[in-house]
PDB file of N, CA and C in Angstrom:
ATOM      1  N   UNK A   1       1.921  20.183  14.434  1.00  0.00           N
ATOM      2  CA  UNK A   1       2.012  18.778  14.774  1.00  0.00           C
ATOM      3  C   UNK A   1       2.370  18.690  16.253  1.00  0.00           C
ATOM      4  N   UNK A   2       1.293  17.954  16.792  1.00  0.00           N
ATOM      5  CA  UNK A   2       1.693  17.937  18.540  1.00  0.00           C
ATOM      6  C   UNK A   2       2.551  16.239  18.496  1.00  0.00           C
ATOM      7  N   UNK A   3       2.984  15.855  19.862  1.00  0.00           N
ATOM      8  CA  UNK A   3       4.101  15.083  20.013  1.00  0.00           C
ATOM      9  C   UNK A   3       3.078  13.695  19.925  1.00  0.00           C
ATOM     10  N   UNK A   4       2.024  14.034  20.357  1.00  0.00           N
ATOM     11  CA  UNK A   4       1.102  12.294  20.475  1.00  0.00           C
ATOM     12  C   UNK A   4       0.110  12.389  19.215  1.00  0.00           C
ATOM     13  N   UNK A   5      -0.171  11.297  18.917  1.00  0.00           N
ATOM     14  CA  UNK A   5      -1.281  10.893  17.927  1.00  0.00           C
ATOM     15  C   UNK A   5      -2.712  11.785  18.905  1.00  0.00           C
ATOM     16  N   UNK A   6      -2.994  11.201  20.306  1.00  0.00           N
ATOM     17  CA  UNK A   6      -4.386  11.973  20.316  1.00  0.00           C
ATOM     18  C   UNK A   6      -4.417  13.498  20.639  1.00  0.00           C
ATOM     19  N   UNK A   7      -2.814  13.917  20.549  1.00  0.00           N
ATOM     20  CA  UNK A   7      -2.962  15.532  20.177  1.00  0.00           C
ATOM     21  C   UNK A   7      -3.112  15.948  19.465  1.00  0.00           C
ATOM     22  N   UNK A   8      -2.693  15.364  17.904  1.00  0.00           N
ATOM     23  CA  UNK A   8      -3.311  15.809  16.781  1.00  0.00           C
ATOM     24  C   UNK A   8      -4.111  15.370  16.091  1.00  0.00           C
ATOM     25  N   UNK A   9      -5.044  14.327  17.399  1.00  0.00           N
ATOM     26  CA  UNK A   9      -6.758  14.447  16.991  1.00  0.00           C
ATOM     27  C   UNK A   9      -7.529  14.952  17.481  1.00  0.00           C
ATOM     28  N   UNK A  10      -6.678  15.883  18.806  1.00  0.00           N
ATOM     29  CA  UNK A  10      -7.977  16.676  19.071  1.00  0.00           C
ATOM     30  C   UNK A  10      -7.054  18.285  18.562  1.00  0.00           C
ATOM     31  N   UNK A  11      -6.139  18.058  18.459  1.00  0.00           N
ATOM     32  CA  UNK A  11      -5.956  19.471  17.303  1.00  0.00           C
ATOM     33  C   UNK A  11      -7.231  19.587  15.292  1.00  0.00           C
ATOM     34  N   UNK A  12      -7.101  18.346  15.444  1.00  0.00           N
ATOM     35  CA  UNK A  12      -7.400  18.178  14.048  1.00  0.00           C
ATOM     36  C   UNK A  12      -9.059  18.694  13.702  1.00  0.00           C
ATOM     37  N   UNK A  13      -9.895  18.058  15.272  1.00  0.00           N
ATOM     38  CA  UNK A  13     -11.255  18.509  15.331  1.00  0.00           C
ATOM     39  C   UNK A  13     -11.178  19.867  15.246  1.00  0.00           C
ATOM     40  N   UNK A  14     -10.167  20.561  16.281  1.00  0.00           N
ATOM     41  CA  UNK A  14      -9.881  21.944  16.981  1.00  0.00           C
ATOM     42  C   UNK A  14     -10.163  22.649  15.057  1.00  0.00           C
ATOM     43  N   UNK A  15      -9.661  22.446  14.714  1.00  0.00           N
ATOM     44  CA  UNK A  15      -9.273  23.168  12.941  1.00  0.00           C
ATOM     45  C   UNK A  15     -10.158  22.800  12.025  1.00  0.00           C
ATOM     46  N   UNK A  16     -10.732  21.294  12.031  1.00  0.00           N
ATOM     47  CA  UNK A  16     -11.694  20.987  11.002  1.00  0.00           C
ATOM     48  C   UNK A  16     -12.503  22.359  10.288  1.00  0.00           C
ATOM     49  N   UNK A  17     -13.268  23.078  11.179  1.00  0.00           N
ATOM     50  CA  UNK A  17     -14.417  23.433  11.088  1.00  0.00           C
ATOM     51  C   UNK A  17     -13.792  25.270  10.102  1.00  0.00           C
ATOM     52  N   UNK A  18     -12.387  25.468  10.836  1.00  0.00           N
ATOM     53  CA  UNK A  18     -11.957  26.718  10.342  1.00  0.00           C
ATOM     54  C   UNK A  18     -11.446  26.219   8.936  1.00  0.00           C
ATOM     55  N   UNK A  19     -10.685  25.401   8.536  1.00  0.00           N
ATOM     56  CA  UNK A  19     -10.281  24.988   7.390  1.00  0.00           C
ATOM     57  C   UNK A  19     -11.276  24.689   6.816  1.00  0.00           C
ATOM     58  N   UNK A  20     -12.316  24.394   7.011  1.00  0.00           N
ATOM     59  CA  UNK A  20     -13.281  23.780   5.943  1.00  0.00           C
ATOM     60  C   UNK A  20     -14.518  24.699   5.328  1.00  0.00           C
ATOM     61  N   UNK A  21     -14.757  25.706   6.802  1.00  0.00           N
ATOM     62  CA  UNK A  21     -15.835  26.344   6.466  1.00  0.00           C
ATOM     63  C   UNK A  21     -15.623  27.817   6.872  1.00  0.00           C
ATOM     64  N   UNK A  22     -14.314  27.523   7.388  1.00  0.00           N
ATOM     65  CA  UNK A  22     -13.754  29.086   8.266  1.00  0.00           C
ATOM     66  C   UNK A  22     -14.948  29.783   9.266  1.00  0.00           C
ATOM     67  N   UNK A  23     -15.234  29.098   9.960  1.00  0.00           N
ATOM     68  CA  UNK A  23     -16.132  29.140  10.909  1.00  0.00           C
ATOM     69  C   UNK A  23     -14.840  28.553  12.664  1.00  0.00           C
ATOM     70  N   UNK A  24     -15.264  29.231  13.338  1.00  0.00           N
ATOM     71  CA  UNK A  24     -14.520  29.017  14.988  1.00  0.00           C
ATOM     72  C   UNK A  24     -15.415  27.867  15.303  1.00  0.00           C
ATOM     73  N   UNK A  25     -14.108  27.260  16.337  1.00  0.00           N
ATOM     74  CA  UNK A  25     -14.556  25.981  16.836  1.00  0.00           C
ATOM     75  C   UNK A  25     -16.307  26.072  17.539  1.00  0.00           C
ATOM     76  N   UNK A  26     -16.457  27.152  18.714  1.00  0.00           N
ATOM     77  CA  UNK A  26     -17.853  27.265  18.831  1.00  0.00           C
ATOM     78  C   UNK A  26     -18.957  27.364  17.996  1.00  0.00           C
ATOM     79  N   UNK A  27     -18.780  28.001  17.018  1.00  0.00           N
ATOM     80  CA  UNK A  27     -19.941  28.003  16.107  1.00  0.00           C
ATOM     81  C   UNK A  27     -20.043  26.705  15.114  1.00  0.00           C
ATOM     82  N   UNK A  28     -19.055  26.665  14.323  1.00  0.00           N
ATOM     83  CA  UNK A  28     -18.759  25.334  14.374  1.00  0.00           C
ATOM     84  C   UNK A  28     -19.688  24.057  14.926  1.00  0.00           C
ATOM     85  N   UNK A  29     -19.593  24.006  16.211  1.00  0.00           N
ATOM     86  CA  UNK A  29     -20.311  23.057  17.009  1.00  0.00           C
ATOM     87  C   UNK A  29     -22.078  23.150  17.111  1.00  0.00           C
ATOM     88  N   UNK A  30     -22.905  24.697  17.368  1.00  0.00           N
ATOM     89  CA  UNK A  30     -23.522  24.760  17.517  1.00  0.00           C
ATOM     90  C   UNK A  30     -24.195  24.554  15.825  1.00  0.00           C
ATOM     91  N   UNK A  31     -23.762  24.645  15.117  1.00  0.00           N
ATOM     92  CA  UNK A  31     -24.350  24.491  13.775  1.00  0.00           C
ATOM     93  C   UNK A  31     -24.252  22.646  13.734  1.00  0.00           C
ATOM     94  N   UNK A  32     -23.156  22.349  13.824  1.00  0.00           N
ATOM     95  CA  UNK A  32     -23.788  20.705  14.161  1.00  0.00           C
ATOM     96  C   UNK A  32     -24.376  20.278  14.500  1.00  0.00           C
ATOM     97  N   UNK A  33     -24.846  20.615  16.135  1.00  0.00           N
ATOM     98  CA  UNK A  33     -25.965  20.354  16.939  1.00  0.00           C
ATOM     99  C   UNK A  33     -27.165  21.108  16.126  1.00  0.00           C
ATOM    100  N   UNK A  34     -27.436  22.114  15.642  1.00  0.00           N
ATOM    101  CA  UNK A  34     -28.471  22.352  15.298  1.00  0.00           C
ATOM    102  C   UNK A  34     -29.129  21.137  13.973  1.00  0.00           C
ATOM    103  N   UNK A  35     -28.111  20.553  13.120  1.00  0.00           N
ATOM    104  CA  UNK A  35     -28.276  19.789  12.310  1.00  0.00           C
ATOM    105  C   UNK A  35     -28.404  17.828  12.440  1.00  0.00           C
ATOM    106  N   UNK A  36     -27.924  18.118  13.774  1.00  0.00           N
ATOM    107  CA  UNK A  36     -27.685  16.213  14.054  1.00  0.00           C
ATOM    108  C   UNK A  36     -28.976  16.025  13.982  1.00  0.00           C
ATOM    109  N   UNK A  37     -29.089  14.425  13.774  1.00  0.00           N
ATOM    110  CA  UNK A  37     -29.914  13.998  15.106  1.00  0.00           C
ATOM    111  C   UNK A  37     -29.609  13.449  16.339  1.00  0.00           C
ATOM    112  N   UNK A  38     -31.194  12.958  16.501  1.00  0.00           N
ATOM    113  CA  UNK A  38     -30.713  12.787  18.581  1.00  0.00           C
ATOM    114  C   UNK A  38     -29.669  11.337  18.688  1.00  0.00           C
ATOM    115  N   UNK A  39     -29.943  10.739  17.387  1.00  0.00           N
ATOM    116  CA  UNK A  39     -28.998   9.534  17.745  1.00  0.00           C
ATOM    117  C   UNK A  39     -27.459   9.856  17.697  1.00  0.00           C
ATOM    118  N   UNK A  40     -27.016  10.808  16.591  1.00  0.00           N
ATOM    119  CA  UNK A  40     -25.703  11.139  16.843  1.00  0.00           C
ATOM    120  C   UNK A  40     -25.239  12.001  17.771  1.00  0.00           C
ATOM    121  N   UNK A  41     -26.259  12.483  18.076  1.00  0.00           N
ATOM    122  CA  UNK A  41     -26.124  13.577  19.281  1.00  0.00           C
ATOM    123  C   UNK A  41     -25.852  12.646  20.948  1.00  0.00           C
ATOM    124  N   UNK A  42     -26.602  11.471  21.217  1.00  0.00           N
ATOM    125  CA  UNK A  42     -26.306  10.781  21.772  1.00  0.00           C
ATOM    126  C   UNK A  42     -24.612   9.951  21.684  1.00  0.00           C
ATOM    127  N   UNK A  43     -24.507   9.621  20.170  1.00  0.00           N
ATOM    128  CA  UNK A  43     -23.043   8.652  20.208  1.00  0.00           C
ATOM    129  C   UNK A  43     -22.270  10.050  20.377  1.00  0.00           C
ATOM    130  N   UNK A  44     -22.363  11.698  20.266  1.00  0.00           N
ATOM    131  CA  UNK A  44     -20.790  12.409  20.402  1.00  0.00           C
ATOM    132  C   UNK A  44     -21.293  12.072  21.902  1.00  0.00           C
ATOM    133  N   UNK A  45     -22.242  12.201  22.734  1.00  0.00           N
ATOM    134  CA  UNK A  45     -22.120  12.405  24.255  1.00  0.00           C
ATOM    135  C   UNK A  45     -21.159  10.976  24.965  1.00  0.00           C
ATOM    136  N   UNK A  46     -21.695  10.140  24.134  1.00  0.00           N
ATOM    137  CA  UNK A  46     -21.064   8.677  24.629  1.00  0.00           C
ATOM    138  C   UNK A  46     -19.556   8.642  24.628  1.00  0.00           C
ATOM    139  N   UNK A  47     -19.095   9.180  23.680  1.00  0.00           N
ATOM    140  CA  UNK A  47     -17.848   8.842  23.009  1.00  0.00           C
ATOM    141  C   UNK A  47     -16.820  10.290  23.634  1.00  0.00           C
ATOM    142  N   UNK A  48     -17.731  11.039  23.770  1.00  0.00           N
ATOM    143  CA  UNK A  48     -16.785  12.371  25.094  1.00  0.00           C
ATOM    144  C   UNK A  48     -16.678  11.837  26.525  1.00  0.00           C
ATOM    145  N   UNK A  49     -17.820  11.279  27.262  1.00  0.00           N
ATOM    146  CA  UNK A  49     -17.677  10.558  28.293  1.00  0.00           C
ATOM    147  C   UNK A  49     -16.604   9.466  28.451  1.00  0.00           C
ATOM    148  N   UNK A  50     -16.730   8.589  27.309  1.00  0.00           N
ATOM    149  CA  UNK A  50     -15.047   7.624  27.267  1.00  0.00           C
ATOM    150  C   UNK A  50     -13.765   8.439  27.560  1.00  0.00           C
ATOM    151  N   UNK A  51     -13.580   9.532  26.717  1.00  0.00           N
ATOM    152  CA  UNK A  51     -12.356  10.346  26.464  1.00  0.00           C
ATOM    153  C   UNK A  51     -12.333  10.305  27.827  1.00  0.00           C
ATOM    154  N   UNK A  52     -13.429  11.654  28.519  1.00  0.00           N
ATOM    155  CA  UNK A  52     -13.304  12.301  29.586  1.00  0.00           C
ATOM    156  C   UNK A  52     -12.674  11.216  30.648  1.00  0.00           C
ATOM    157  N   UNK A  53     -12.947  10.191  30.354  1.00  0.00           N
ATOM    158  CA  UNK A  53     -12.705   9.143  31.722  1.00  0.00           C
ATOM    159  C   UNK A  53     -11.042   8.434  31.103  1.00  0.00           C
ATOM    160  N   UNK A  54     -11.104   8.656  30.101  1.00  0.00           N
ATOM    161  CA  UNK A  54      -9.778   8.425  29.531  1.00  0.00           C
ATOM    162  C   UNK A  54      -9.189   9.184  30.023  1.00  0.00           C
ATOM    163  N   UNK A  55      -9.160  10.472  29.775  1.00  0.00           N
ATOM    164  CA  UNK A  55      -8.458  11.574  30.327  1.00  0.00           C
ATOM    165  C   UNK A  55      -8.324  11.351  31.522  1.00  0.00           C
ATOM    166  N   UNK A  56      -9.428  10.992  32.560  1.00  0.00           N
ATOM    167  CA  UNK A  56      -9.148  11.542  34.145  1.00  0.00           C
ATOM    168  C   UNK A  56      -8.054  10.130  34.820  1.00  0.00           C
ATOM    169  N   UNK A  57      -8.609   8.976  33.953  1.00  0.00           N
ATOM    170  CA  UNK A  57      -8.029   7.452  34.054  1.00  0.00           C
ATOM    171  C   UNK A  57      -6.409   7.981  34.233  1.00  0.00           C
ATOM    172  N   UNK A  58      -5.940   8.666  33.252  1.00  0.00           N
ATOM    173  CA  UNK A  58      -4.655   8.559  32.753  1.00  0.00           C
ATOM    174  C   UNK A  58      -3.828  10.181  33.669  1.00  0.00           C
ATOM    175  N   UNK A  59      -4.781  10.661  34.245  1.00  0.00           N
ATOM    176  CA  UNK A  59      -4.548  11.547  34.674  1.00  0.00           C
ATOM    177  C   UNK A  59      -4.296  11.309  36.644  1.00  0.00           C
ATOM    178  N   UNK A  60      -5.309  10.183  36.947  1.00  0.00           N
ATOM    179  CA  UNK A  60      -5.039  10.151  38.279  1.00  0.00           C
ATOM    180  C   UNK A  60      -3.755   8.558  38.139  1.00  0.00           C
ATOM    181  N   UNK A  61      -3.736   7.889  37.312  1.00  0.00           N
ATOM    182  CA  UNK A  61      -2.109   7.067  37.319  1.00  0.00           C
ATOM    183  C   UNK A  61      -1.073   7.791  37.340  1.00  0.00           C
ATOM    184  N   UNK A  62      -1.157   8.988  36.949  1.00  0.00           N
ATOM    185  CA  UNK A  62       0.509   9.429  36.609  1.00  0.00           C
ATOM    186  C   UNK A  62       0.583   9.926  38.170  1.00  0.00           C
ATOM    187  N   UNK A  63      -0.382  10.601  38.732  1.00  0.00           N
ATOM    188  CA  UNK A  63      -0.474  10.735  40.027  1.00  0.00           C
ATOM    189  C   UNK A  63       0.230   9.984  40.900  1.00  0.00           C
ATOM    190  N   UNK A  64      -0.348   8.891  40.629  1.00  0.00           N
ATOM    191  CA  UNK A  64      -0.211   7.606  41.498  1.00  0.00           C
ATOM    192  C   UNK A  64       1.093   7.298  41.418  1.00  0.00           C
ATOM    193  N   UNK A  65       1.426   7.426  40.283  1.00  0.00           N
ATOM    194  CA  UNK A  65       2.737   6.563  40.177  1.00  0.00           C
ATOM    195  C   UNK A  65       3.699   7.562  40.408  1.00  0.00           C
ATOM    196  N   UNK A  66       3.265   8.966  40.449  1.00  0.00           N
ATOM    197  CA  UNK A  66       4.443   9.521  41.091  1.00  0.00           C
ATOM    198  C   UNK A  66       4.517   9.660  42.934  1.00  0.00           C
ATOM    199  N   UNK A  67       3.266   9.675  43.204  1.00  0.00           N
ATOM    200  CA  UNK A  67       3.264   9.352  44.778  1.00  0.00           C
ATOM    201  C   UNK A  67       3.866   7.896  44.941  1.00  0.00           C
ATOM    202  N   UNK A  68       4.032   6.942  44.027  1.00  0.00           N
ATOM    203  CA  UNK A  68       4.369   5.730  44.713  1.00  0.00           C
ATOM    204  C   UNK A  68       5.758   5.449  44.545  1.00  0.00           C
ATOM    205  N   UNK A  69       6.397   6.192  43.756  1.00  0.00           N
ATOM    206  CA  UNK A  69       7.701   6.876  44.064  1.00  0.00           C
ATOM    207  C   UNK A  69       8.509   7.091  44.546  1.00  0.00           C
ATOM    208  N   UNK A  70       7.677   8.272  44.864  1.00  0.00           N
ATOM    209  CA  UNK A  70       8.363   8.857  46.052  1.00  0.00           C
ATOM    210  C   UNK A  70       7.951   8.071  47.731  1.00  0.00           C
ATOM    211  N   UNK A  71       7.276   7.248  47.531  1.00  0.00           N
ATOM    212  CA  UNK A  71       6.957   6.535  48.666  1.00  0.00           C
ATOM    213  C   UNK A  71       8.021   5.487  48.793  1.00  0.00           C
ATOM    214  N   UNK A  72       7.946   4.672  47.732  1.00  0.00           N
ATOM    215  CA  UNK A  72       9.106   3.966  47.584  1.00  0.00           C
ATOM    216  C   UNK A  72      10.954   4.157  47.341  1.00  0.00           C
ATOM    217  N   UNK A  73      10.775   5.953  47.330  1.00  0.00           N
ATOM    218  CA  UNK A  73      12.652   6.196  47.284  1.00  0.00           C
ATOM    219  C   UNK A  73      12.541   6.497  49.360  1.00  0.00           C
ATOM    220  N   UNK A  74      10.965   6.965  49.908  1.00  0.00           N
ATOM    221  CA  UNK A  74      11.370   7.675  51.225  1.00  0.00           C
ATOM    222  C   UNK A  74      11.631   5.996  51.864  1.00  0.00           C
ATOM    223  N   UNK A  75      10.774   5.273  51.909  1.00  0.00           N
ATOM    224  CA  UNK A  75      10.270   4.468  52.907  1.00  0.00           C
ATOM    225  C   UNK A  75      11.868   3.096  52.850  1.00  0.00           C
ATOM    226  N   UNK A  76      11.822   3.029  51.771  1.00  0.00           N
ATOM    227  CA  UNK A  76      13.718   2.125  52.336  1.00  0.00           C
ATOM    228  C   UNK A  76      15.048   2.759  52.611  1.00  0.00           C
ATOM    229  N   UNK A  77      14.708   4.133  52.486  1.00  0.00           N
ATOM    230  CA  UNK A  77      15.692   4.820  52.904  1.00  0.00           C
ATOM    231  C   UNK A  77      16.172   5.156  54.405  1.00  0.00           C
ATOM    232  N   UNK A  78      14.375   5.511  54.941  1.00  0.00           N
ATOM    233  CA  UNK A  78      14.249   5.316  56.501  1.00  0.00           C
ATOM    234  C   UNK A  78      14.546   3.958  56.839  1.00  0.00           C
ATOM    235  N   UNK A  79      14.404   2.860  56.461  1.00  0.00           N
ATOM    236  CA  UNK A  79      14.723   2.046  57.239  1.00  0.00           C
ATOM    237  C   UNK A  79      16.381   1.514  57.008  1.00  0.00           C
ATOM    238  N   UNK A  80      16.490   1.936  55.431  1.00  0.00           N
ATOM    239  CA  UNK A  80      18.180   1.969  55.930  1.00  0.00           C
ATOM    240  C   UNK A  80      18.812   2.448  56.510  1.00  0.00           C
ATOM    241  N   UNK A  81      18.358   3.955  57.335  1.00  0.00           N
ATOM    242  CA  UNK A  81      18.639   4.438  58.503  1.00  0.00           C
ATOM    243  C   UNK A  81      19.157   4.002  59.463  1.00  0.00           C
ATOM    244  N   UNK A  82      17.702   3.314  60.127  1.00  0.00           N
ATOM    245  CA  UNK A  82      17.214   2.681  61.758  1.00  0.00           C
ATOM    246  C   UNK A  82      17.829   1.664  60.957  1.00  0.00           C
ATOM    247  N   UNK A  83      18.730   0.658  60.640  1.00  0.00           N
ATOM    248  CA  UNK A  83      19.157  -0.260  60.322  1.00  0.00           C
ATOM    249  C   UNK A  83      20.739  -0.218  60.735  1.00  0.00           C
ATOM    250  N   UNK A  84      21.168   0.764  60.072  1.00  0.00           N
ATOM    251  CA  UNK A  84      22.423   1.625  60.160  1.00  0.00           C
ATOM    252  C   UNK A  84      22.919   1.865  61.465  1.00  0.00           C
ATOM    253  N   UNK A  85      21.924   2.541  61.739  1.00  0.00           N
ATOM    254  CA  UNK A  85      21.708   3.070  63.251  1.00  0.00           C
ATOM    255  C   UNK A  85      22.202   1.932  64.392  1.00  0.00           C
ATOM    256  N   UNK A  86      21.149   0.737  64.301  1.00  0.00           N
ATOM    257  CA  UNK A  86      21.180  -0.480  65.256  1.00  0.00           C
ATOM    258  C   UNK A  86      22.340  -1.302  64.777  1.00  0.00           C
ATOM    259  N   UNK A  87      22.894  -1.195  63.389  1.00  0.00           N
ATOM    260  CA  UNK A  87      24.298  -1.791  63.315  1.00  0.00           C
ATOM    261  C   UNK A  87      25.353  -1.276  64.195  1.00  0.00           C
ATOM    262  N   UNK A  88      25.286   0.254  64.057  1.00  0.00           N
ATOM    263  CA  UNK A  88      26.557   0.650  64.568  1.00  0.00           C
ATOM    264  C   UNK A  88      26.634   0.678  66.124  1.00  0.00           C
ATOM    265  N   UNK A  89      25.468   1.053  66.775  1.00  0.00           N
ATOM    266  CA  UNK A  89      24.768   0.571  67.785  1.00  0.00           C
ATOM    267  C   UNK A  89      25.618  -1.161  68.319  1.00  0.00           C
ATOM    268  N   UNK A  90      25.240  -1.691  67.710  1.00  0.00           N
ATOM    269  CA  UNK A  90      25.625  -3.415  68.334  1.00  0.00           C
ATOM    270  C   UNK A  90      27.218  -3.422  67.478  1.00  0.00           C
ATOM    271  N   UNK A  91      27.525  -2.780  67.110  1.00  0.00           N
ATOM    272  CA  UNK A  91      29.285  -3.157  67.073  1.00  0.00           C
ATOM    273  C   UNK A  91      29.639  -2.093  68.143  1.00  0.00           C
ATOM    274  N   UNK A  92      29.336  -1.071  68.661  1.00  0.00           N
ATOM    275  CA  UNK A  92      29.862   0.002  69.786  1.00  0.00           C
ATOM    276  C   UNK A  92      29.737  -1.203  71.190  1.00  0.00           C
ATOM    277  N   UNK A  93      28.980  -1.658  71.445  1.00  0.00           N
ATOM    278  CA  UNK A  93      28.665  -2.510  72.024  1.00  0.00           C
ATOM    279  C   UNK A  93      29.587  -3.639  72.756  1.00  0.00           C
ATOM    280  N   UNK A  94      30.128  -4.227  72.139  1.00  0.00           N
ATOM    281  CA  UNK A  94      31.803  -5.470  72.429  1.00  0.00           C
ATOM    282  C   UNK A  94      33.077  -4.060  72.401  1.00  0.00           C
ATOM    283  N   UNK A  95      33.269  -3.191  72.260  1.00  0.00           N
ATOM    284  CA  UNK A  95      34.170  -2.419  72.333  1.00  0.00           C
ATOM    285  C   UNK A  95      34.083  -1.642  73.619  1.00  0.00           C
ATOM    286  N   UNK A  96      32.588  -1.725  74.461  1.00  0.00           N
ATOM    287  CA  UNK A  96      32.776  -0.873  75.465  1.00  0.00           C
ATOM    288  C   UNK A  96      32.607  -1.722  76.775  1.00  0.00           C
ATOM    289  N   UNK A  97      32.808  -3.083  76.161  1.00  0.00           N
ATOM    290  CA  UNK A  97      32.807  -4.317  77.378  1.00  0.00           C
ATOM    291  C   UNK A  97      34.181  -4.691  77.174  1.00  0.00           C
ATOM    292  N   UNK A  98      34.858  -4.985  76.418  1.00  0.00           N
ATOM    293  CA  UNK A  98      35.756  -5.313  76.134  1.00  0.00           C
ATOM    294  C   UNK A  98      36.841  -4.279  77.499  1.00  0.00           C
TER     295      UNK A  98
END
């Protein structure tokens, strides 16, 4: 049992073919294809292309959202810096006129 539902649906395909016919996932496959037709052979191509873009979809957000992150812990930090900086800056300031 994997931790997500679509891990143990693509575990579940992964095994179908050994549990059922004790045949490996490759052979498995090529005996399907030898038996489809072109129309189902068309809907698995359709329906791998979704995944695949599912997959890459969900794969370049996590990206993202960890670059935007870390963009967002660097970028107010620098300016609480140069902020810091020009505070202490303008209070040194009346103390050395004074």
């Amino acid at each position: 049992i994997l931790p997500t539902r679509l891990g143990n649906a693509y575990k579940s395909v992964e095994t179908y073919g050994r549990d059922q016919f004790r045949l490996d996932l490759q052979t498995f496959n090529y005996e399907l294809h030898g038996i489809a037709s072109a129309r189902l052979l068309q809907d698995v191509d359709d329906t791998r292309a979704q995944v695949d873009f599912f997959i890459g979809f969900v794969g370049q957000l996590s990206l993202l959202s960890v670059v935007s992150l870390l963009v967002a812990v660097h970028v107010p930090s620098g300016t609480a810096l140069v902020v810091a900086v020009a505070w202490r800056g303008s209070r040194r300031r009346p103390v050395r006129l004074g």
